[in-house]
C-alpha atoms as a PDB file:
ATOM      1  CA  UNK A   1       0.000   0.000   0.000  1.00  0.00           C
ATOM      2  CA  UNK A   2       1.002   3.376  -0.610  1.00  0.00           C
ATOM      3  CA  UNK A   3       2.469   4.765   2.207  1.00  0.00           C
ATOM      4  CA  UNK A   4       1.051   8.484   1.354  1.00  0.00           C
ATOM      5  CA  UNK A   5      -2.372   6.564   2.254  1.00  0.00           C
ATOM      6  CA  UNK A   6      -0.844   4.919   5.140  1.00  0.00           C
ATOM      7  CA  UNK A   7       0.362   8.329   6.691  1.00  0.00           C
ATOM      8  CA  UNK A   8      -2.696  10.397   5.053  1.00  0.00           C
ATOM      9  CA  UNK A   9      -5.170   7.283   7.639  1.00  0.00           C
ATOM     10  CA  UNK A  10      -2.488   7.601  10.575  1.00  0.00           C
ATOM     11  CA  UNK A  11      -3.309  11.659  10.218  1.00  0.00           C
ATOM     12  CA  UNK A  12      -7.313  11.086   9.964  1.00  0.00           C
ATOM     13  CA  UNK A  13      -7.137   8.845  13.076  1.00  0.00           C
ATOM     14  CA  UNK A  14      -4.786  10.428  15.351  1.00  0.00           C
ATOM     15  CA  UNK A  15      -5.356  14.057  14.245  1.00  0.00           C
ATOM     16  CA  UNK A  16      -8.530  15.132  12.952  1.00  0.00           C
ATOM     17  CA  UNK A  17     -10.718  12.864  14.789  1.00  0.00           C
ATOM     18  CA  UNK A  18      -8.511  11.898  17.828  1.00  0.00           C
ATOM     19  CA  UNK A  19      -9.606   8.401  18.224  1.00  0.00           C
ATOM     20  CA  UNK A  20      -8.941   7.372  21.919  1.00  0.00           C
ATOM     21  CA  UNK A  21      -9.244   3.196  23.078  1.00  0.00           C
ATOM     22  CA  UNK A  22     -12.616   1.873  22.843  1.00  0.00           C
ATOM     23  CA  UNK A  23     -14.152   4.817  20.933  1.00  0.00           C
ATOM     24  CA  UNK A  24     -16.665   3.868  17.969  1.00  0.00           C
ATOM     25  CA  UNK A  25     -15.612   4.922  14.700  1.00  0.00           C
ATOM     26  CA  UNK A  26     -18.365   4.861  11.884  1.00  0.00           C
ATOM     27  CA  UNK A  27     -15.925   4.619   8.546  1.00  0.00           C
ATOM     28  CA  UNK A  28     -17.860   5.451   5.520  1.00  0.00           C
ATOM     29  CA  UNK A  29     -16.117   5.314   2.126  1.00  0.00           C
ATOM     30  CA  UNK A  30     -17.870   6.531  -1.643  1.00  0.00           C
ATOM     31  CA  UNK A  31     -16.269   5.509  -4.634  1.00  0.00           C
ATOM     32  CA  UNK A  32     -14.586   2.728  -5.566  1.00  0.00           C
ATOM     33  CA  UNK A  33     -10.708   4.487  -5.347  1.00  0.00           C
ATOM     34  CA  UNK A  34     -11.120   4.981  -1.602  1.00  0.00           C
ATOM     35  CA  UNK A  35     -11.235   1.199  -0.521  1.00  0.00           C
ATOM     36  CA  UNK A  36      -7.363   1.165   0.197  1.00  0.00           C
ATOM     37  CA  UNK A  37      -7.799   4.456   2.209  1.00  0.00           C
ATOM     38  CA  UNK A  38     -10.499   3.097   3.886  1.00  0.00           C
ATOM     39  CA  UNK A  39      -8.766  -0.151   4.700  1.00  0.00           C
ATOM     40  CA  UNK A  40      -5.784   1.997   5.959  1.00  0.00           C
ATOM     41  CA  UNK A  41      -8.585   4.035   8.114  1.00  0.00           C
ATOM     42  CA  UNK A  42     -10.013   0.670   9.729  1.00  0.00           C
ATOM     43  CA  UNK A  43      -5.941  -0.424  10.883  1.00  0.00           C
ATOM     44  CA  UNK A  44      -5.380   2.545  11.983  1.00  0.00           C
ATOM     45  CA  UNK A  45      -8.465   2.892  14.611  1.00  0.00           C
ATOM     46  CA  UNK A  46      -7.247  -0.468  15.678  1.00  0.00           C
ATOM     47  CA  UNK A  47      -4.304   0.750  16.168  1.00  0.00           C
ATOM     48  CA  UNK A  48      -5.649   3.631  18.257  1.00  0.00           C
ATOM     49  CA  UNK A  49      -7.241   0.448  20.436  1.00  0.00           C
ATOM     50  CA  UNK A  50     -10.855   2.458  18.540  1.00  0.00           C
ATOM     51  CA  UNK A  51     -13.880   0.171  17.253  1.00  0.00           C
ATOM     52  CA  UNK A  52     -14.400   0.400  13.325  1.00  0.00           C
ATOM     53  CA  UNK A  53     -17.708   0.235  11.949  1.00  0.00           C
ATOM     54  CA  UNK A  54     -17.149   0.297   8.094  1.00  0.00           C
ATOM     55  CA  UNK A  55     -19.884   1.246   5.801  1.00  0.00           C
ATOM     56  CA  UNK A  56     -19.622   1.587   1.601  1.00  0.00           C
ATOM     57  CA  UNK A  57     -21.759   3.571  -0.257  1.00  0.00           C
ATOM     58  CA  UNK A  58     -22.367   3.177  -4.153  1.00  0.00           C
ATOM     59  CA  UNK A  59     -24.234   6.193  -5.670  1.00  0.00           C
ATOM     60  CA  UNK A  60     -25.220   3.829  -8.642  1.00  0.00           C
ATOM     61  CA  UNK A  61     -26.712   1.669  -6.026  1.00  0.00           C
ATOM     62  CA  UNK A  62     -27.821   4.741  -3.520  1.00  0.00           C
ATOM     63  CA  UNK A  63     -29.636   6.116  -7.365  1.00  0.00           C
ATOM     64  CA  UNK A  64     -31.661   2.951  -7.718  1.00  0.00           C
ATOM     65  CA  UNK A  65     -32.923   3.355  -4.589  1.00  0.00           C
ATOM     66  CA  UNK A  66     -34.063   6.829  -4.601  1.00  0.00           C
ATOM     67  CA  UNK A  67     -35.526   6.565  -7.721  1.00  0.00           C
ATOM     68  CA  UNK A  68     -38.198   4.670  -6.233  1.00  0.00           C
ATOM     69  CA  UNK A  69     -38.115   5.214  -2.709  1.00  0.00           C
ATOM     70  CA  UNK A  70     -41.153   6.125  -0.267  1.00  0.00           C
ATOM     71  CA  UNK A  71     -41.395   8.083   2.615  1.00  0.00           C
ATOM     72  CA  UNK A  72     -41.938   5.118   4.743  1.00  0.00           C
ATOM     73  CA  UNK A  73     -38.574   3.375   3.031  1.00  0.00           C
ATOM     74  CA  UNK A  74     -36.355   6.815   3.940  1.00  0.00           C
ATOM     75  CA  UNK A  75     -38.211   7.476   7.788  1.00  0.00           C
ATOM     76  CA  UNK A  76     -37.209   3.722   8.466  1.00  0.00           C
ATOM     77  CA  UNK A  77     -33.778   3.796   6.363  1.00  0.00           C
ATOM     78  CA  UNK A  78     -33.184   7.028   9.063  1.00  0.00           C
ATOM     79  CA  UNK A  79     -34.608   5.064  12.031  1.00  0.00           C
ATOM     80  CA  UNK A  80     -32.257   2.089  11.747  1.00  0.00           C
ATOM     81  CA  UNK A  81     -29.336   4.505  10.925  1.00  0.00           C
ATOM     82  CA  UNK A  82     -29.832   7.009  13.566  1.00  0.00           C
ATOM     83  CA  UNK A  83     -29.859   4.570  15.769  1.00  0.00           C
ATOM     84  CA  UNK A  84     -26.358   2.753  14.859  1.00  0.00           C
ATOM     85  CA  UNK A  85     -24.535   6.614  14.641  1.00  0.00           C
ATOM     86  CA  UNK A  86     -26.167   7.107  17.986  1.00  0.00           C
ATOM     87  CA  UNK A  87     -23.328   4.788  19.241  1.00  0.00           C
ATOM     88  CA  UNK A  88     -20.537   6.531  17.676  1.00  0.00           C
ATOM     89  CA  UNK A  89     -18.114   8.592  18.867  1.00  0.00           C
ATOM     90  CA  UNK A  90     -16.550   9.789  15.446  1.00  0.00           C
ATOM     91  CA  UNK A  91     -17.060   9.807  11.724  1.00  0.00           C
ATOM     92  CA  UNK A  92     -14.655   9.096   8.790  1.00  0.00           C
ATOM     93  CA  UNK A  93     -16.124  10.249   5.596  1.00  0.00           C
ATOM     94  CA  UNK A  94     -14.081   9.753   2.506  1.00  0.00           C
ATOM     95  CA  UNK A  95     -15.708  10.671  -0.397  1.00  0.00           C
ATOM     96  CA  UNK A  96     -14.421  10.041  -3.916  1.00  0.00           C
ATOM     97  CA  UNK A  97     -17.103   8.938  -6.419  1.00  0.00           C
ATOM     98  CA  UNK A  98     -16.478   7.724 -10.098  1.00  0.00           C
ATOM     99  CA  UNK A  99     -19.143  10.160 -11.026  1.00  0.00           C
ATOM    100  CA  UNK A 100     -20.386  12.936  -9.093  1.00  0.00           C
ATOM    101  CA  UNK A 101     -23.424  13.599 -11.325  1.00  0.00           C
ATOM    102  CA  UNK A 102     -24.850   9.857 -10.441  1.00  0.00           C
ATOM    103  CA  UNK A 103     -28.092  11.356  -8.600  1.00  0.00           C
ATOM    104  CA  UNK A 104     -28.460  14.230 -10.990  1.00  0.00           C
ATOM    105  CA  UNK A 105     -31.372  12.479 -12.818  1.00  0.00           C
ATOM    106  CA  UNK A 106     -33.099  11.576  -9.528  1.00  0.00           C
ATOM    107  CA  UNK A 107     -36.263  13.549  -9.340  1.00  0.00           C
ATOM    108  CA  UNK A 108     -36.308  16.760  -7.250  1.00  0.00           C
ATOM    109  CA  UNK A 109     -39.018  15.529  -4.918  1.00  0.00           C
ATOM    110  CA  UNK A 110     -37.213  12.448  -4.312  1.00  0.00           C
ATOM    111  CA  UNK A 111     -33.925  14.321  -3.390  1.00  0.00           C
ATOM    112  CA  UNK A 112     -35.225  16.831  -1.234  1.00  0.00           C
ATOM    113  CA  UNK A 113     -37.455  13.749   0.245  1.00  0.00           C
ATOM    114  CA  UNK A 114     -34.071  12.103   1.282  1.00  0.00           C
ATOM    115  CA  UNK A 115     -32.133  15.245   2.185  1.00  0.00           C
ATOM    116  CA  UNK A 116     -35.171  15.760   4.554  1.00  0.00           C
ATOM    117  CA  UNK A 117     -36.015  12.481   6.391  1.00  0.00           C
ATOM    118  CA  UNK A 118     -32.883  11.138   5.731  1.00  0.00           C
ATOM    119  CA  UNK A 119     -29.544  13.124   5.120  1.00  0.00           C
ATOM    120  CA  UNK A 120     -30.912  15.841   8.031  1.00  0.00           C
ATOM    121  CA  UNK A 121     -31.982  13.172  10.801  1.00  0.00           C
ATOM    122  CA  UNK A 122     -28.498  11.299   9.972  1.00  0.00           C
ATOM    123  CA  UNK A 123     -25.848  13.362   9.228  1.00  0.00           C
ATOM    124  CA  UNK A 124     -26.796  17.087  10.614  1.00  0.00           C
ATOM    125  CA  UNK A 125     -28.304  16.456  13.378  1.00  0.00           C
ATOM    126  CA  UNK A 126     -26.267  13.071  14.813  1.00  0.00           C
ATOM    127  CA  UNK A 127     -22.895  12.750  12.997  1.00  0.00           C
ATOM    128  CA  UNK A 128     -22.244  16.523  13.264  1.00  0.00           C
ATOM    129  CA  UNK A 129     -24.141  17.300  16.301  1.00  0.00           C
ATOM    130  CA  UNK A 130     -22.445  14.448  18.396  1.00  0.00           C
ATOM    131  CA  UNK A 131     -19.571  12.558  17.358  1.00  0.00           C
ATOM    132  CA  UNK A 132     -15.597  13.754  16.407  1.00  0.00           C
ATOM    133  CA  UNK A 133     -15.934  13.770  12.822  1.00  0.00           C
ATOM    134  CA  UNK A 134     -13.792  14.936   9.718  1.00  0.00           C
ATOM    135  CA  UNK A 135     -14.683  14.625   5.566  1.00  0.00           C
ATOM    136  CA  UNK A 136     -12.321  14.251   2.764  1.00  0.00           C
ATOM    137  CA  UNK A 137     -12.490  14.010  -0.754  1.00  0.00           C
ATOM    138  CA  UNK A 138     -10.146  11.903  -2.455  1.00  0.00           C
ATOM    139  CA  UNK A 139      -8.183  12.615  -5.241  1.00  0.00           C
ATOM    140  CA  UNK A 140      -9.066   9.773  -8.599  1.00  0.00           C
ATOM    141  CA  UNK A 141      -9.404  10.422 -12.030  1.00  0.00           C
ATOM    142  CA  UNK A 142     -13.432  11.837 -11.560  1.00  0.00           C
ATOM    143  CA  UNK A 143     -12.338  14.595  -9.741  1.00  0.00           C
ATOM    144  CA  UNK A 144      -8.962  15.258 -12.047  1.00  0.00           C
ATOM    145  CA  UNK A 145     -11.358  15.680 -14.978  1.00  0.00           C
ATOM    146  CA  UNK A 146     -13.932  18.011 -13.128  1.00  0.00           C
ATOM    147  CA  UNK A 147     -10.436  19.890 -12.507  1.00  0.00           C
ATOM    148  CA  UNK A 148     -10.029  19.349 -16.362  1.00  0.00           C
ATOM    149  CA  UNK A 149      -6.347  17.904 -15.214  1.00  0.00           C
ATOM    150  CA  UNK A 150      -4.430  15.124 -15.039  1.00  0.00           C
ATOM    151  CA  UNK A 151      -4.790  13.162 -12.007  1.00  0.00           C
ATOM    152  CA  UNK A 152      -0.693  13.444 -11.424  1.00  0.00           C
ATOM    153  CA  UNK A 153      -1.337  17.218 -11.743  1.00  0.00           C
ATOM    154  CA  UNK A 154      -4.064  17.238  -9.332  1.00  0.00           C
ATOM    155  CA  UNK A 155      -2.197  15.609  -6.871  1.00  0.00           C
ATOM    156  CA  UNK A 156       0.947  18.015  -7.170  1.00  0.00           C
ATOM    157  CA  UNK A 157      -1.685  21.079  -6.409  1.00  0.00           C
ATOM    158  CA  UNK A 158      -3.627  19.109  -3.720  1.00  0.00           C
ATOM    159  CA  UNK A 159       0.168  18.661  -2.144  1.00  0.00           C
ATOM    160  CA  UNK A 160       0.703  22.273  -3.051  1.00  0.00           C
ATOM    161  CA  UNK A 161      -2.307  23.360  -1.177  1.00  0.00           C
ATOM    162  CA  UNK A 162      -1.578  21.539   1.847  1.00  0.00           C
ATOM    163  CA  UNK A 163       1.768  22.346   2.383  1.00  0.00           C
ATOM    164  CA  UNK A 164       0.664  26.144   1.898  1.00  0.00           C
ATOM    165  CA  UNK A 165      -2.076  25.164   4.745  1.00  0.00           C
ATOM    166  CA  UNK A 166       0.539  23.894   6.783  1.00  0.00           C
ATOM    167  CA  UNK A 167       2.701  26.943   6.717  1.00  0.00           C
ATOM    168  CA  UNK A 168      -0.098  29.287   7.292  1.00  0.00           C
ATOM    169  CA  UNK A 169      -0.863  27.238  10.471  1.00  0.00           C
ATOM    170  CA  UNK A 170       2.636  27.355  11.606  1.00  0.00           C
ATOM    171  CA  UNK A 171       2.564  31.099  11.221  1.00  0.00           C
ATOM    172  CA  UNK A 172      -0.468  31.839  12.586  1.00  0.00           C
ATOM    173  CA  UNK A 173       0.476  29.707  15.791  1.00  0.00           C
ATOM    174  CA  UNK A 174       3.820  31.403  16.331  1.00  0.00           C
ATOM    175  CA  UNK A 175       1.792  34.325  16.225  1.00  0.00           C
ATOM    176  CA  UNK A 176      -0.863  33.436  19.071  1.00  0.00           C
ATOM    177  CA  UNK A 177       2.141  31.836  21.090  1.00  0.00           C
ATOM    178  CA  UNK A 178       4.266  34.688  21.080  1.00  0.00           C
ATOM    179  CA  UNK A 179       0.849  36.303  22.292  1.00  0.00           C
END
């Protein structure tokens, strides 16, 4: 495994969401090109003596679903997972879909129908409400062509941008130290 991903899941564990032992870490992964991350993610809360709780999403899959879906489908879709991130104590999203306009020919009514009695129940008012939680997209080749780049390009400005993040944090903390 790449040992950018290796160092990029040791970050996401011991950094952004701080796993401590015995904390319950829902890992959810979109896209096909974030399984090795995601694998990294799940050693690395072991690691961290944490709990993983791993969870893929397909939006070809997720689409076929809300094409269709009901009211009672999405209030008991929330139920069930409102109920497991109830028991978390942090959230791993890594997001890199093959195709970010998947859901674009989903009806309006059935997308705001999910946003409401799902996405808002689930994800506003649990995940972000009450756990440790951090969201990444990853860099593949969808999001190198919405960038109209190469995906070796994309990476060498994603790198870029986070050493410049880095140095502005360094910076900025010097500054409120010397304070």
């Amino acid at each position: 495994m790449d040992e950018r991903i290796k160092k990029l899941a040791y970050n996401l564990v011991n950094y952004s969401v701080k796993v401590k032992e015995g904390e319950k870490v829902y890992v959810h992964y979109i896209g096909n090109d974030t399984t090795d991350l995601a694998r990294a993610v799940i050693k690395e809360v072991y690691k961290a003596k944490g709990i993983p709780f791993a969870h893929f999403t397909d939006n070809r899959v997720l689409r076929e679903i809300l094409l269709e879906c009901s009211e009672e489908q999405l209030k008991i879709m929330s139920e069930i997972d409102c109920m497991e991130m109830d028991k978390m104590d942090c959230y791993i999203g890594i997001r890199g879909t093959d195709n970010i306009a998947e859901l674009s020919d989903v009806p309006a009514d059935k997308m705001n129908m999910y946003e409401t009695l799902y996405g808002t129940p689930v994800h506003s008012d649990r995940r972000v409400a009450h756990t440790k939680w951090v969201v990444l997209r990853y860099p593949n080749p969808a999001m190198a062509q919405l960038s109209n780049m190469s995906l070796k390009h994309l990476r060498i400005i994603i790198l870029m941008y986070v050493i410049w993040i880095i140095l502005r944090w360094i910076k900025q903390w010097t500054h409120y130290r010397s304070l």
